[in-house]
PDB file of N, CA and C in Angstrom:
ATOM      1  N   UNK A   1       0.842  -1.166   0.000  1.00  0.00           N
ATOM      2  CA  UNK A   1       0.000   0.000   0.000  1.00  0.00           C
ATOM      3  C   UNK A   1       0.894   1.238   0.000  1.00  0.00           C
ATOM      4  N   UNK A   2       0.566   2.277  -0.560  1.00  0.00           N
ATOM      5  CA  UNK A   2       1.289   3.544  -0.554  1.00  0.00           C
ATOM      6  C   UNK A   2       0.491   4.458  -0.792  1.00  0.00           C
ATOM      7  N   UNK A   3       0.164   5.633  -0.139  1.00  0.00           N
ATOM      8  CA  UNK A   3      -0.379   7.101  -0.439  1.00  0.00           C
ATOM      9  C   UNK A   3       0.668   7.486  -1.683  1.00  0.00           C
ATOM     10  N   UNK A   4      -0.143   8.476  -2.486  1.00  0.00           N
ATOM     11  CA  UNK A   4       0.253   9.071  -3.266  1.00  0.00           C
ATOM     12  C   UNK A   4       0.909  10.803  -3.594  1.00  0.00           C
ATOM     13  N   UNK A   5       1.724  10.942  -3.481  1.00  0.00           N
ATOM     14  CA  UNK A   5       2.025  12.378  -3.048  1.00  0.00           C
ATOM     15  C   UNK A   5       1.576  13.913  -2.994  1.00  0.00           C
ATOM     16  N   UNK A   6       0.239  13.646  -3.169  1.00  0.00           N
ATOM     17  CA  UNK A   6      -0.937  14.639  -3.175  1.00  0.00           C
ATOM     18  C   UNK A   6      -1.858  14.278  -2.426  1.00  0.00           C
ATOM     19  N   UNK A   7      -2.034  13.018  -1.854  1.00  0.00           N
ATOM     20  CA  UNK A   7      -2.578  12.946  -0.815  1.00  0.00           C
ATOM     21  C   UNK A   7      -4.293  12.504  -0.777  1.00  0.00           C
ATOM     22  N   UNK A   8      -4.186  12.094  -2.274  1.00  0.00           N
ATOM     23  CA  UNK A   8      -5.264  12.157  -2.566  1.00  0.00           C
ATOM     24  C   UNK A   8      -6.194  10.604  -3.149  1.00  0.00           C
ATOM     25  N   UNK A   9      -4.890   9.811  -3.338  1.00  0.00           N
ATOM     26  CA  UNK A   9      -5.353   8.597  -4.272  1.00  0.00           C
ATOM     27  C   UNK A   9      -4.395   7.614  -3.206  1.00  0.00           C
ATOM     28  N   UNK A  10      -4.843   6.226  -3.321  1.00  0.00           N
ATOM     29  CA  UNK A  10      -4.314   5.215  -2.452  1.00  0.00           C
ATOM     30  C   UNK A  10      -3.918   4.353  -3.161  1.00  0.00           C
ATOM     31  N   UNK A  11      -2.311   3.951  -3.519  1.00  0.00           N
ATOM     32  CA  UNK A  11      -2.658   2.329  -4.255  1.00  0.00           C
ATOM     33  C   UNK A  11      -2.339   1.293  -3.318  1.00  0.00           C
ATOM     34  N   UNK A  12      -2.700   0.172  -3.699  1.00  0.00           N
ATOM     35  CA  UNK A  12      -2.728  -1.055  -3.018  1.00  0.00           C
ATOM     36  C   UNK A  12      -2.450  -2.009  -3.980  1.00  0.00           C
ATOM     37  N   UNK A  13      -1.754  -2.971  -3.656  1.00  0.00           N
ATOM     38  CA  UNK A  13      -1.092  -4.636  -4.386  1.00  0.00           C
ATOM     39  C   UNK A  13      -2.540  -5.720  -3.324  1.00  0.00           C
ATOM     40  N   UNK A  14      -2.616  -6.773  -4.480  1.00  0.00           N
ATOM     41  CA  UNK A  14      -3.524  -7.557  -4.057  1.00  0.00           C
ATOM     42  C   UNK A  14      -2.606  -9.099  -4.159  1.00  0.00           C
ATOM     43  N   UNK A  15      -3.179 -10.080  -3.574  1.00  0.00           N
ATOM     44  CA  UNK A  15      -2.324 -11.304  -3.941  1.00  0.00           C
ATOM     45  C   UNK A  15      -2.923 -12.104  -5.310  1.00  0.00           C
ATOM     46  N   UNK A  16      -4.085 -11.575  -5.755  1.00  0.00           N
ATOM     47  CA  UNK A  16      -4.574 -11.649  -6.986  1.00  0.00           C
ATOM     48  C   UNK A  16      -4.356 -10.780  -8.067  1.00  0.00           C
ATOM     49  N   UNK A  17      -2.888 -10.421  -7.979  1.00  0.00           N
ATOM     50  CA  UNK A  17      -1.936  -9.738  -9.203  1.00  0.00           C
ATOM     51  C   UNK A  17      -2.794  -8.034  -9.558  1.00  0.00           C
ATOM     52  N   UNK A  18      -3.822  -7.757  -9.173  1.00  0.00           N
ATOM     53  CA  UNK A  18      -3.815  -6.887  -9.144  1.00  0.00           C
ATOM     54  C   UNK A  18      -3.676  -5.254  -8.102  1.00  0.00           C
ATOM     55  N   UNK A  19      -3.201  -4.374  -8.870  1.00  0.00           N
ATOM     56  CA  UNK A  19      -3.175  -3.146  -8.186  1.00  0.00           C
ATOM     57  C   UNK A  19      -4.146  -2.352  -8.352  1.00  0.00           C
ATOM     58  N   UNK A  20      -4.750  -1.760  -7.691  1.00  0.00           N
ATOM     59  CA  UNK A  20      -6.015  -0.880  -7.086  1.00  0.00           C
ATOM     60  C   UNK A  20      -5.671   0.780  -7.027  1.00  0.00           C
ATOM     61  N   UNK A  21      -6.315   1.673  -7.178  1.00  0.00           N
ATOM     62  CA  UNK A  21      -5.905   2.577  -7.288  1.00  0.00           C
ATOM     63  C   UNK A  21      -7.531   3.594  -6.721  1.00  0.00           C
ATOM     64  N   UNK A  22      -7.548   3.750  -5.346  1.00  0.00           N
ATOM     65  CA  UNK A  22      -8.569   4.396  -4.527  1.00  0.00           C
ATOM     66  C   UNK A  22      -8.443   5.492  -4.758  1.00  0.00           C
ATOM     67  N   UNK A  23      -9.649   6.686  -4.617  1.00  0.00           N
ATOM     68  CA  UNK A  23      -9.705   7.822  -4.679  1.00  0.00           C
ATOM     69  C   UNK A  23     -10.021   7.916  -2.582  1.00  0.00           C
ATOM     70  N   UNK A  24      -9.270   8.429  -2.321  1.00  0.00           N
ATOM     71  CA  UNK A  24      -9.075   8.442  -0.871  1.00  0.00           C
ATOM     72  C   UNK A  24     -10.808   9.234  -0.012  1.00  0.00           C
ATOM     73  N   UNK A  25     -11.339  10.474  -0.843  1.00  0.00           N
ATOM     74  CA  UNK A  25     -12.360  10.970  -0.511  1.00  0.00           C
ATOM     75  C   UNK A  25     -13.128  10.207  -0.522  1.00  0.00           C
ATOM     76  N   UNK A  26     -13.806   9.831  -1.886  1.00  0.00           N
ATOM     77  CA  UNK A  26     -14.915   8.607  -1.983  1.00  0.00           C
ATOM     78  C   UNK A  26     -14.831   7.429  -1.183  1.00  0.00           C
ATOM     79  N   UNK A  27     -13.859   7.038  -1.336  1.00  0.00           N
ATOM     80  CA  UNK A  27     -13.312   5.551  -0.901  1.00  0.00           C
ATOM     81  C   UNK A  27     -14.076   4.711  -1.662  1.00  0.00           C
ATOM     82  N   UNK A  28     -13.646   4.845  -2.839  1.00  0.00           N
ATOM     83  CA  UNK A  28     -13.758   3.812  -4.012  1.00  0.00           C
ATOM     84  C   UNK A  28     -12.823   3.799  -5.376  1.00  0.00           C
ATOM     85  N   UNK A  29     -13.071   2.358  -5.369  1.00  0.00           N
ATOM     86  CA  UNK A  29     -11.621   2.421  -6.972  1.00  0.00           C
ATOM     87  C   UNK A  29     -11.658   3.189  -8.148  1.00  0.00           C
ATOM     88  N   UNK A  30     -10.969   3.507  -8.147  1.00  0.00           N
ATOM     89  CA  UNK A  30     -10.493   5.086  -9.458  1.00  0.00           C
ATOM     90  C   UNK A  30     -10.152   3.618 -10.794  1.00  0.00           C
ATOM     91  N   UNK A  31      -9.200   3.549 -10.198  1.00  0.00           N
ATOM     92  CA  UNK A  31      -8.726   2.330 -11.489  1.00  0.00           C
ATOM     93  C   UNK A  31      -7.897   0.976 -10.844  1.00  0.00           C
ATOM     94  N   UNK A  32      -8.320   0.266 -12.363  1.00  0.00           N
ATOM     95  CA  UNK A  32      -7.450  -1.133 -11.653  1.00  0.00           C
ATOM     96  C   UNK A  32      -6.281  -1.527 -13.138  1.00  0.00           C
ATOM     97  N   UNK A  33      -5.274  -2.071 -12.396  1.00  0.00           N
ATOM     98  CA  UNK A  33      -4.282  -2.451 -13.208  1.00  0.00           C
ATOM     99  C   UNK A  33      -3.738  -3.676 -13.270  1.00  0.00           C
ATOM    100  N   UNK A  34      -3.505  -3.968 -14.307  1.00  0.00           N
ATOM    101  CA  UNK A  34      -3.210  -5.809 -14.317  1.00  0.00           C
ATOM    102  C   UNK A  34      -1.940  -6.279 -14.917  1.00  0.00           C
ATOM    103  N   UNK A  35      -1.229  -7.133 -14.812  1.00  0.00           N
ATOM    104  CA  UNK A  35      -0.270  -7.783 -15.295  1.00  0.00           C
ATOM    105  C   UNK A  35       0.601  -8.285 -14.541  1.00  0.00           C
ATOM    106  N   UNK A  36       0.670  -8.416 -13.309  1.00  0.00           N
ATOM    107  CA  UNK A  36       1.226  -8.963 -12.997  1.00  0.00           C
ATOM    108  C   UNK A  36       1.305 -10.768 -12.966  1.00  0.00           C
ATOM    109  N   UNK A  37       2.515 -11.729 -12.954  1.00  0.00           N
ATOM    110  CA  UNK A  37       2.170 -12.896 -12.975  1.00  0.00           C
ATOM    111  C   UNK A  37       2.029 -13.720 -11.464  1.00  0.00           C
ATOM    112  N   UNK A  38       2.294 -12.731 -10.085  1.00  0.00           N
ATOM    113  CA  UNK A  38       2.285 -13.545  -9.007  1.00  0.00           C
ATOM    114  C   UNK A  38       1.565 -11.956  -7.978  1.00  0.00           C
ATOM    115  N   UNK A  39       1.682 -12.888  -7.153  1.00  0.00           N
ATOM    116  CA  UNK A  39       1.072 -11.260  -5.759  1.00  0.00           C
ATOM    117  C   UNK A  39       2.018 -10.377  -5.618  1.00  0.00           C
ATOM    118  N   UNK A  40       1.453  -9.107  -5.165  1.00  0.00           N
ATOM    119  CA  UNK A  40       1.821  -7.916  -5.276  1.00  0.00           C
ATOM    120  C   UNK A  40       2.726  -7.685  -4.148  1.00  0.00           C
ATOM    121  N   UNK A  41       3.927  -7.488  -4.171  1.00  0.00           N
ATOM    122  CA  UNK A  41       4.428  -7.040  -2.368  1.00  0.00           C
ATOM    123  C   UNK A  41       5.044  -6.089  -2.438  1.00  0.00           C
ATOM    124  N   UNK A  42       5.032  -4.980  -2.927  1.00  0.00           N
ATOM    125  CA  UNK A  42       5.617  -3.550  -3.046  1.00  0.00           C
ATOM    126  C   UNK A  42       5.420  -2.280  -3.656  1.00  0.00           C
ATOM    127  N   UNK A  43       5.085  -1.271  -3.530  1.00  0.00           N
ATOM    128  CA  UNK A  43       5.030   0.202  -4.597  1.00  0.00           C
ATOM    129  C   UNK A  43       5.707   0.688  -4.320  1.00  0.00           C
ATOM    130  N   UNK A  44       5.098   2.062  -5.575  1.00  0.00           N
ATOM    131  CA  UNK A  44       6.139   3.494  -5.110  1.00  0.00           C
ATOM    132  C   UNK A  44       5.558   4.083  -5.805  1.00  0.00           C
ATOM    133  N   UNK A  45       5.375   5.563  -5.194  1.00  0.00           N
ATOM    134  CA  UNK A  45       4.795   6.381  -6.455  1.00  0.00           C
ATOM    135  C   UNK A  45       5.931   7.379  -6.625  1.00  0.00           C
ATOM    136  N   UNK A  46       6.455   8.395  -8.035  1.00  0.00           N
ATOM    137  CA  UNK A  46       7.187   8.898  -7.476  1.00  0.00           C
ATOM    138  C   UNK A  46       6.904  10.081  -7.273  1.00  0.00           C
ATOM    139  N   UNK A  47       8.168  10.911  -7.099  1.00  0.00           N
ATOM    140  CA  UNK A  47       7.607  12.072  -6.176  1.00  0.00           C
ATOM    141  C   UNK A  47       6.654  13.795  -6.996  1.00  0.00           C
ATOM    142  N   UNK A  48       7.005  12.603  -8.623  1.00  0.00           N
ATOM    143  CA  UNK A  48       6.127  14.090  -9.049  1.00  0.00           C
ATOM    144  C   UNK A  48       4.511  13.835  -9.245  1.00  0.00           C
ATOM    145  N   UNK A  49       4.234  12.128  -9.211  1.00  0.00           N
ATOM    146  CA  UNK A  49       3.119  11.599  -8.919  1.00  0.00           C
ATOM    147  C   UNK A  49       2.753  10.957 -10.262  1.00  0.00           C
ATOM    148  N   UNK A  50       3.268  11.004 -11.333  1.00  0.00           N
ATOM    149  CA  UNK A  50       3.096  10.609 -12.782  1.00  0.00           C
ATOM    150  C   UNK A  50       3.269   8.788 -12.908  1.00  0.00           C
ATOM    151  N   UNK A  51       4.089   8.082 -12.195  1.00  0.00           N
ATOM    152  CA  UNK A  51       4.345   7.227 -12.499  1.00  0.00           C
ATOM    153  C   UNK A  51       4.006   6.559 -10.743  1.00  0.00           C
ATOM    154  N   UNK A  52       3.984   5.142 -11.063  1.00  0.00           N
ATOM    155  CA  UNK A  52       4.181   3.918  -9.989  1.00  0.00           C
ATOM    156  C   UNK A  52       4.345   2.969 -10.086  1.00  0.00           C
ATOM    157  N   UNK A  53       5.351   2.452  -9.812  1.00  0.00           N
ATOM    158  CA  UNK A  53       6.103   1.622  -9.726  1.00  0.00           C
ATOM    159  C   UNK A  53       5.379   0.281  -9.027  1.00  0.00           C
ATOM    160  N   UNK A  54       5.499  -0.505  -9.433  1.00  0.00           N
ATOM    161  CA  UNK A  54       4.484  -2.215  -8.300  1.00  0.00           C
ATOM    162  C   UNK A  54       5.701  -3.184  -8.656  1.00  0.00           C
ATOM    163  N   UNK A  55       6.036  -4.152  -7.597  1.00  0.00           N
ATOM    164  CA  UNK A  55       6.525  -5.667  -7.704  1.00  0.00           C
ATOM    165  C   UNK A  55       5.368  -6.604  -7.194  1.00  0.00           C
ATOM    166  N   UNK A  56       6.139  -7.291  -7.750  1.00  0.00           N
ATOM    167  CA  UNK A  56       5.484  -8.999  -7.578  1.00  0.00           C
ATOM    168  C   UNK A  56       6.572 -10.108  -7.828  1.00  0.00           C
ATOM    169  N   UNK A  57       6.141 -10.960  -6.586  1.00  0.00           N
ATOM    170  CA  UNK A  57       6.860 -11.722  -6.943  1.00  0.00           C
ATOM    171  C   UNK A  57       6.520 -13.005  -8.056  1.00  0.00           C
ATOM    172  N   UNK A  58       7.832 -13.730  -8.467  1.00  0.00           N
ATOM    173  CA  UNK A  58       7.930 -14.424  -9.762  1.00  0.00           C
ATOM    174  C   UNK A  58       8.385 -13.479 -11.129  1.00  0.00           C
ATOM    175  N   UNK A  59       8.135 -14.268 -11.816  1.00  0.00           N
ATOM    176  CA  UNK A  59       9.479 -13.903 -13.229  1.00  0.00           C
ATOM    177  C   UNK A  59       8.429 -12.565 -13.811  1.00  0.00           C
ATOM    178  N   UNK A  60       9.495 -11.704 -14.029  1.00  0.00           N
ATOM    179  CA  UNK A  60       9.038 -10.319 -14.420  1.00  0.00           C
ATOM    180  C   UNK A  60       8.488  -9.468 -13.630  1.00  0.00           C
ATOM    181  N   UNK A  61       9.551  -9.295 -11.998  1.00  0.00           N
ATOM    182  CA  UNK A  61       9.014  -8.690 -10.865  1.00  0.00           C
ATOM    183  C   UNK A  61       8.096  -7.173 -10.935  1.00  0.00           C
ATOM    184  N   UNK A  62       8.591  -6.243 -11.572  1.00  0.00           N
ATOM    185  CA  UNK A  62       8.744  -5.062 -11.537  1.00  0.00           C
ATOM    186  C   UNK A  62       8.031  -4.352 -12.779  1.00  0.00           C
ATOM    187  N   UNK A  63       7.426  -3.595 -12.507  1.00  0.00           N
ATOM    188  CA  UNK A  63       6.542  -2.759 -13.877  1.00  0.00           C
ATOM    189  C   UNK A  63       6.236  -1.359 -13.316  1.00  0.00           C
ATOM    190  N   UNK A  64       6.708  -0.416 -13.977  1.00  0.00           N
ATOM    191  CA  UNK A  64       6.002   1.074 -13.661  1.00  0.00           C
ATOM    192  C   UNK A  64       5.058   1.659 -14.900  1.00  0.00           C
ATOM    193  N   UNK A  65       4.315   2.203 -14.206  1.00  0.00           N
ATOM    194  CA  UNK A  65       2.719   2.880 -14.999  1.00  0.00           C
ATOM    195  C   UNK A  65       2.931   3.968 -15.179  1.00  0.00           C
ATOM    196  N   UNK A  66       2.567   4.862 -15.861  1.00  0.00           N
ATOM    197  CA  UNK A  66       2.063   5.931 -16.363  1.00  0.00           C
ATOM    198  C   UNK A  66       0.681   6.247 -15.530  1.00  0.00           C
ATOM    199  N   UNK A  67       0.448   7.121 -14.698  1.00  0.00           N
ATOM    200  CA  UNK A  67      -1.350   6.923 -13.824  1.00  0.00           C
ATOM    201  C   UNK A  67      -1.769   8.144 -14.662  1.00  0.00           C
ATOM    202  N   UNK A  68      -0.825   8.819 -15.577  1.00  0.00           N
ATOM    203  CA  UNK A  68      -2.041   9.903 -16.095  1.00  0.00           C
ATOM    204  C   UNK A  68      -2.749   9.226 -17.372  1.00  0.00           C
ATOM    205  N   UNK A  69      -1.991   7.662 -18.226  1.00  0.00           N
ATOM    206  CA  UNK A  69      -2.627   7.187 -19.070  1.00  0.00           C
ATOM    207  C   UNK A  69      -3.352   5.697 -18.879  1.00  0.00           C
ATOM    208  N   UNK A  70      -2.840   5.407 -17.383  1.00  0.00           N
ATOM    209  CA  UNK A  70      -2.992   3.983 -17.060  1.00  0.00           C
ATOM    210  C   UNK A  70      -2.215   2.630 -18.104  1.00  0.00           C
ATOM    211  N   UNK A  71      -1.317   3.238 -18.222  1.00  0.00           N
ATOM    212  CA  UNK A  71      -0.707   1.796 -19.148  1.00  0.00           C
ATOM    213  C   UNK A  71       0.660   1.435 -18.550  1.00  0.00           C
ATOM    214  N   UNK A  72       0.771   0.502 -18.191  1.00  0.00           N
ATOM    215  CA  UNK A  72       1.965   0.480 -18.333  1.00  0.00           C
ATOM    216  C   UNK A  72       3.419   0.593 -19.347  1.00  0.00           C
ATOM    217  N   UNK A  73       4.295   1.169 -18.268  1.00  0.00           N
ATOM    218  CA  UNK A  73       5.254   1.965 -19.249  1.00  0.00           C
ATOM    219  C   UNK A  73       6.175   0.845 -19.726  1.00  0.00           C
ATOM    220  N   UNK A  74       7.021   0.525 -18.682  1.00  0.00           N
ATOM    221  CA  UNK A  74       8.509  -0.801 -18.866  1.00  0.00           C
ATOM    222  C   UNK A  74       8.127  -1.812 -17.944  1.00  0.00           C
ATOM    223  N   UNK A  75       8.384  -2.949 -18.379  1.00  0.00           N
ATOM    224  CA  UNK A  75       8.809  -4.091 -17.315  1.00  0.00           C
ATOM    225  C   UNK A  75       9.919  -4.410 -17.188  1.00  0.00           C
ATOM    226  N   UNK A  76      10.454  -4.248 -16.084  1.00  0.00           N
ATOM    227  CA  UNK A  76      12.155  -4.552 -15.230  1.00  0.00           C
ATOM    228  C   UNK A  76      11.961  -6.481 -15.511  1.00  0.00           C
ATOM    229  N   UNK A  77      13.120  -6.984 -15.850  1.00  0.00           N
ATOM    230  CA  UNK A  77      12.498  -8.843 -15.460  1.00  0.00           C
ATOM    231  C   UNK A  77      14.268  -8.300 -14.818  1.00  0.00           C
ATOM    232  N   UNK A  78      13.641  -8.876 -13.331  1.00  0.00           N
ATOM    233  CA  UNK A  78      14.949  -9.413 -12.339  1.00  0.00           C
ATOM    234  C   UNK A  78      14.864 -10.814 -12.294  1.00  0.00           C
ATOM    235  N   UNK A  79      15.014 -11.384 -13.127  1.00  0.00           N
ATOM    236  CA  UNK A  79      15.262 -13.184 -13.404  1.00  0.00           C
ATOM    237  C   UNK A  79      14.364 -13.992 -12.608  1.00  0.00           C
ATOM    238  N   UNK A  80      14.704 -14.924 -12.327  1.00  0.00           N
ATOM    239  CA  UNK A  80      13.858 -16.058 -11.489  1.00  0.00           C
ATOM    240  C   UNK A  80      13.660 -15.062 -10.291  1.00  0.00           C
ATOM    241  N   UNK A  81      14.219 -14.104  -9.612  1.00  0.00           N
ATOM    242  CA  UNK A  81      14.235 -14.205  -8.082  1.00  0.00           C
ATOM    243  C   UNK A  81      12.838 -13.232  -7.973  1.00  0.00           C
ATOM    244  N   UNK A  82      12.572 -13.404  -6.195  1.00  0.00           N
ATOM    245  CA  UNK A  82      11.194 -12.463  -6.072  1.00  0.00           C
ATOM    246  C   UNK A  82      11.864 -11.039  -5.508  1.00  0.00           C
ATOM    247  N   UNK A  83      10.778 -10.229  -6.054  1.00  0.00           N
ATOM    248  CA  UNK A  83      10.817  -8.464  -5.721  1.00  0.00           C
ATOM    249  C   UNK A  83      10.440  -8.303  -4.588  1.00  0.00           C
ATOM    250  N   UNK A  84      11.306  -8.123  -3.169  1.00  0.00           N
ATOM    251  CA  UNK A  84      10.074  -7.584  -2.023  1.00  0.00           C
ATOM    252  C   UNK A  84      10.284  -5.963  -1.859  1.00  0.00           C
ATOM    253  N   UNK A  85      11.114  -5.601  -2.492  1.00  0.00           N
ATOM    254  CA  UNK A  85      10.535  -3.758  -2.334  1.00  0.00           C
ATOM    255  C   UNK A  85      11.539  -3.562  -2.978  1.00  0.00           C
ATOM    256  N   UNK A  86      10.337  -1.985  -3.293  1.00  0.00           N
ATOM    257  CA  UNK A  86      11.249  -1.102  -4.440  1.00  0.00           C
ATOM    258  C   UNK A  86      10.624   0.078  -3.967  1.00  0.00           C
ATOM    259  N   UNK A  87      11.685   1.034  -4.695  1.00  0.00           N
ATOM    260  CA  UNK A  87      11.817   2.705  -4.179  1.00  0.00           C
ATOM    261  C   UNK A  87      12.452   3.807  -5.377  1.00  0.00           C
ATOM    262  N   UNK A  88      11.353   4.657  -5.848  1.00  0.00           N
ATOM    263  CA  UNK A  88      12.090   5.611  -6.558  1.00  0.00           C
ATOM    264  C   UNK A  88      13.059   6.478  -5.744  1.00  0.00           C
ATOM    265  N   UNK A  89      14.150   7.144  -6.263  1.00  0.00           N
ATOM    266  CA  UNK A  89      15.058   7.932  -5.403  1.00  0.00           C
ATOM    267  C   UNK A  89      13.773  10.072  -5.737  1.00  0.00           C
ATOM    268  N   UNK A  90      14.461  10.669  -5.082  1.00  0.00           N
ATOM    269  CA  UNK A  90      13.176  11.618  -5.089  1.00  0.00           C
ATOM    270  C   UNK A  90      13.488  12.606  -6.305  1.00  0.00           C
ATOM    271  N   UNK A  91      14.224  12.301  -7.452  1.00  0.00           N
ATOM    272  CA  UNK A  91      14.343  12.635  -9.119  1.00  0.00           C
ATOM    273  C   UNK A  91      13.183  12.326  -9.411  1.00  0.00           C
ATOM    274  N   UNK A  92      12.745  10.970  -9.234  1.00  0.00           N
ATOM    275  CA  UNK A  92      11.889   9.672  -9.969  1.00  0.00           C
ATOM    276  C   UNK A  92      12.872   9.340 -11.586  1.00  0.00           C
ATOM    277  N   UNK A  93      14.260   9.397 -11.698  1.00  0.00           N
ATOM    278  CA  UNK A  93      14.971   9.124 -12.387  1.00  0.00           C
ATOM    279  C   UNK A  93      15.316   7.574 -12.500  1.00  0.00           C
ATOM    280  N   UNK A  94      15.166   6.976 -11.007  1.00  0.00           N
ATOM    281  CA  UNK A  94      15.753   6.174 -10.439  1.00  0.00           C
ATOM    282  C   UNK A  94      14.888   4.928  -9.677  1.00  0.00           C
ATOM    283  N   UNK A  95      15.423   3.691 -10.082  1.00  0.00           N
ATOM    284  CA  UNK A  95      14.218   3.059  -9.080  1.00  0.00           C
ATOM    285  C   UNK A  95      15.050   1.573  -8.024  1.00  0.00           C
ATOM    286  N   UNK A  96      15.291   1.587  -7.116  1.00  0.00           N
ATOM    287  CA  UNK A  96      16.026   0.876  -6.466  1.00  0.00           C
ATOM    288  C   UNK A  96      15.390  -0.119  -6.407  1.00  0.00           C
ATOM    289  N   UNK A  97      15.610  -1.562  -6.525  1.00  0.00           N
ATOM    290  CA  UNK A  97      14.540  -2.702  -6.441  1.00  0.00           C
ATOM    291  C   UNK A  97      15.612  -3.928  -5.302  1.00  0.00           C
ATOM    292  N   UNK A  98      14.867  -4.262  -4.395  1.00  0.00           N
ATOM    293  CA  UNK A  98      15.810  -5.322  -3.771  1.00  0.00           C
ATOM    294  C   UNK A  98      15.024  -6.732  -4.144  1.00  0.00           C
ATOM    295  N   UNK A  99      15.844  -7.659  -4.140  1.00  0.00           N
ATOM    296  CA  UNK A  99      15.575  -8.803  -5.549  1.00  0.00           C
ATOM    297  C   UNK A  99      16.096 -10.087  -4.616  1.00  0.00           C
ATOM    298  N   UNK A 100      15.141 -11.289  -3.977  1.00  0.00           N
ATOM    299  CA  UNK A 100      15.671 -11.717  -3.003  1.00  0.00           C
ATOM    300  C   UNK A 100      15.710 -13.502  -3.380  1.00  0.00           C
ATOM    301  N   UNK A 101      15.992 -13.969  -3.782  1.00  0.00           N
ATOM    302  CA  UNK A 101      15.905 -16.023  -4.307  1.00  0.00           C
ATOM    303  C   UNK A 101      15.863 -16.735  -3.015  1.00  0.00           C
ATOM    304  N   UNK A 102      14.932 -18.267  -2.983  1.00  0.00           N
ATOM    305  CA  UNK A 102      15.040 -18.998  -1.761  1.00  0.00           C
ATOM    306  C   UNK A 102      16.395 -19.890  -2.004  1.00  0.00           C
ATOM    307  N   UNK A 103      16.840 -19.749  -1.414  1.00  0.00           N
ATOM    308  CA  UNK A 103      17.568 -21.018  -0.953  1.00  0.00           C
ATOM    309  C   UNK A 103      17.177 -22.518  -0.391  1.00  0.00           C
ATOM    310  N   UNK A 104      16.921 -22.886  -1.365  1.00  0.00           N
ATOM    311  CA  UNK A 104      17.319 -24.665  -1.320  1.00  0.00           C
ATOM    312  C   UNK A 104      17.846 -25.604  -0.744  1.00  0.00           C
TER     313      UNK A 104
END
């Protein structure tokens, strides 16, 4: 889950691959976004509010959106391993992802 830097919209990761995107006043979904291939365990919005960032874990952790067109923009693939958090730096140039494999 993450507030959005206006303070105004909520997103949320589901374990049913999708992300949610609340209008905080109403308290109801603005939009929903899909693609992920496993559950959601991380955001970020960044700090000018244009983009957000979601992981999931399994192959093709990482995807950031566009929220003024709703599409997604790039998908990051950090290989086999799972995404448990990620962080734009406060450019939104930048997106730090920590990338974690089980051991066997």
């Amino acid at each position: 889950m993450q507030i959005h830097p206006d303070g105004l919209i909520l997103g949320t990761g589901t374990s049913t691959h999708l992300i949610r995107i609340w209008d905080i006043k109403t308290k109801t979904v603005a939009a929903e976004l899909s693609g992920h291939n496993g559950p959601v365990t991380s955001m970020d919005f960044s700090e000018n509010g244009y983009y957000l960032a979601t992981a999931s874990l399994g192959h093709g952790g990482v995807k950031v959106w566009d929220l003024r067109k709703l599409s997604e923009v790039i998908e990051l693939d950090v290989g086999d391993g799972n995404v448990y958090n990620i962080k734009f730096d406060f450019s939104g140039q930048y997106l730090a992802v920590a990338v974690g494999k089980t051991i066997k």
